[in-house]
Protein backbone atom coordinates (compact mmCIF):
# COMPACT_ATOMS: atom_id res chain seq x y z
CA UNK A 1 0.00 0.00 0.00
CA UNK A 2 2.81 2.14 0.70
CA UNK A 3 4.50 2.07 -2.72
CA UNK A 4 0.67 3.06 -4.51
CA UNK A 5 0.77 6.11 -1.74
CA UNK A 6 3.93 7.05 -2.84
CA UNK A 7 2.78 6.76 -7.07
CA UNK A 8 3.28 10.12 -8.84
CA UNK A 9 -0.77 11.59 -9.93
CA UNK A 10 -0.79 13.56 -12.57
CA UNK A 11 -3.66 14.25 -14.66
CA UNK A 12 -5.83 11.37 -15.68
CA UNK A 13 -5.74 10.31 -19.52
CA UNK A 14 -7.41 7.74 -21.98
CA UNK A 15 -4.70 5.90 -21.59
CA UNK A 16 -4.81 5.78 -17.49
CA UNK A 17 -8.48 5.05 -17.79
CA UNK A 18 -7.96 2.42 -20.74
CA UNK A 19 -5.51 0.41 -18.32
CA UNK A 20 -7.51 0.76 -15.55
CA UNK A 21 -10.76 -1.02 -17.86
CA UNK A 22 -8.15 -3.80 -18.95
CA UNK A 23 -7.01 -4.56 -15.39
CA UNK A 24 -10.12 -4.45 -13.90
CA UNK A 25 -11.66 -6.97 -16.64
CA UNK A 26 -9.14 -9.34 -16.12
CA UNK A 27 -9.86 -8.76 -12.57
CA UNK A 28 -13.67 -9.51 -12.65
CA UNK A 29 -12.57 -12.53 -15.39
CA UNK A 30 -10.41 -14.57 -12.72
CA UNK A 31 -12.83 -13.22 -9.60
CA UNK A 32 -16.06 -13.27 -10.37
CA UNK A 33 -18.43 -10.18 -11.00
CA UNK A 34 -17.78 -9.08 -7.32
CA UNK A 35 -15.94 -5.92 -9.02
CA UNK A 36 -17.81 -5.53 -11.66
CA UNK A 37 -19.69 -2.33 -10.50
CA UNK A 38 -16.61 -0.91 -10.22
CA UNK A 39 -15.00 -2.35 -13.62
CA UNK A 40 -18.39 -0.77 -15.21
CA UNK A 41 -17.82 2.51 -13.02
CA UNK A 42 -14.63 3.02 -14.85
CA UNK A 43 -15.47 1.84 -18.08
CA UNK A 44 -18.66 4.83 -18.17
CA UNK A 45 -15.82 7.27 -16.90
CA UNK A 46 -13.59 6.32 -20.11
CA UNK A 47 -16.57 6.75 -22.22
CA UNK A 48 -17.97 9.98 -20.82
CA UNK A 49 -14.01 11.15 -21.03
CA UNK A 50 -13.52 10.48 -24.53
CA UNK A 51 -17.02 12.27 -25.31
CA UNK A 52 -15.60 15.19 -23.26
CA UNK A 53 -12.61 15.23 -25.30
CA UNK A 54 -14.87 14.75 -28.82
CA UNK A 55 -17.16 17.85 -27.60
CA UNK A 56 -14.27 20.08 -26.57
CA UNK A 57 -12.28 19.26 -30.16
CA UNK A 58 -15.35 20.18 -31.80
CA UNK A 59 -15.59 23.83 -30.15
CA UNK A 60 -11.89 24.27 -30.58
CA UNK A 61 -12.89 23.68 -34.61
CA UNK A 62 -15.57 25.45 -34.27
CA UNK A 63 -13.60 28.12 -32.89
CA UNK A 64 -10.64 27.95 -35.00
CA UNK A 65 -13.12 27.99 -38.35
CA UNK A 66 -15.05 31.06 -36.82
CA UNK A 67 -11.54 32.95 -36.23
CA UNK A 68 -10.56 32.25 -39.61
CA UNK A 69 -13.75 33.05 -41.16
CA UNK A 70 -13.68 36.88 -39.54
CA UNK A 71 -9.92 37.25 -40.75
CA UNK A 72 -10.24 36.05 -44.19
């Protein structure tokens, strides 16, 4: 426990979140659906942050085009 305390957070990314669903499968896999509420916890959060990411690319485009379309 003390070497996870001692793990370096930064901010949390896909890829974080995309190990996390891939442990916790195998996890659920070899031990049963005891953790599966939280396998399925993490697996919404992945979803819900890739949307995030989706919606906030779309405003910077959005964005960037409007800029653009002003200049030019």
């Amino acid at each position: 426990m003390t070497a996870w305390q001692n793990r370096e957070r930064g901010p949390i990314t896909e890829e974080k979140l995309l190990r996390a669903v891939n442990i916790l499968a195998d996890i659920v896999e070899q031990h049963g659906p005891a953790h599966r509420p939280l396998y399925q916890d993490v697996k919404r959060e992945l979803e819900e942050f890739r949307r995030r990411q989706q919606e906030s690319s779309a405003a910077a485009e959005l964005a960037f085009a409007t800029q653009v379309g002003r200049v030019a």
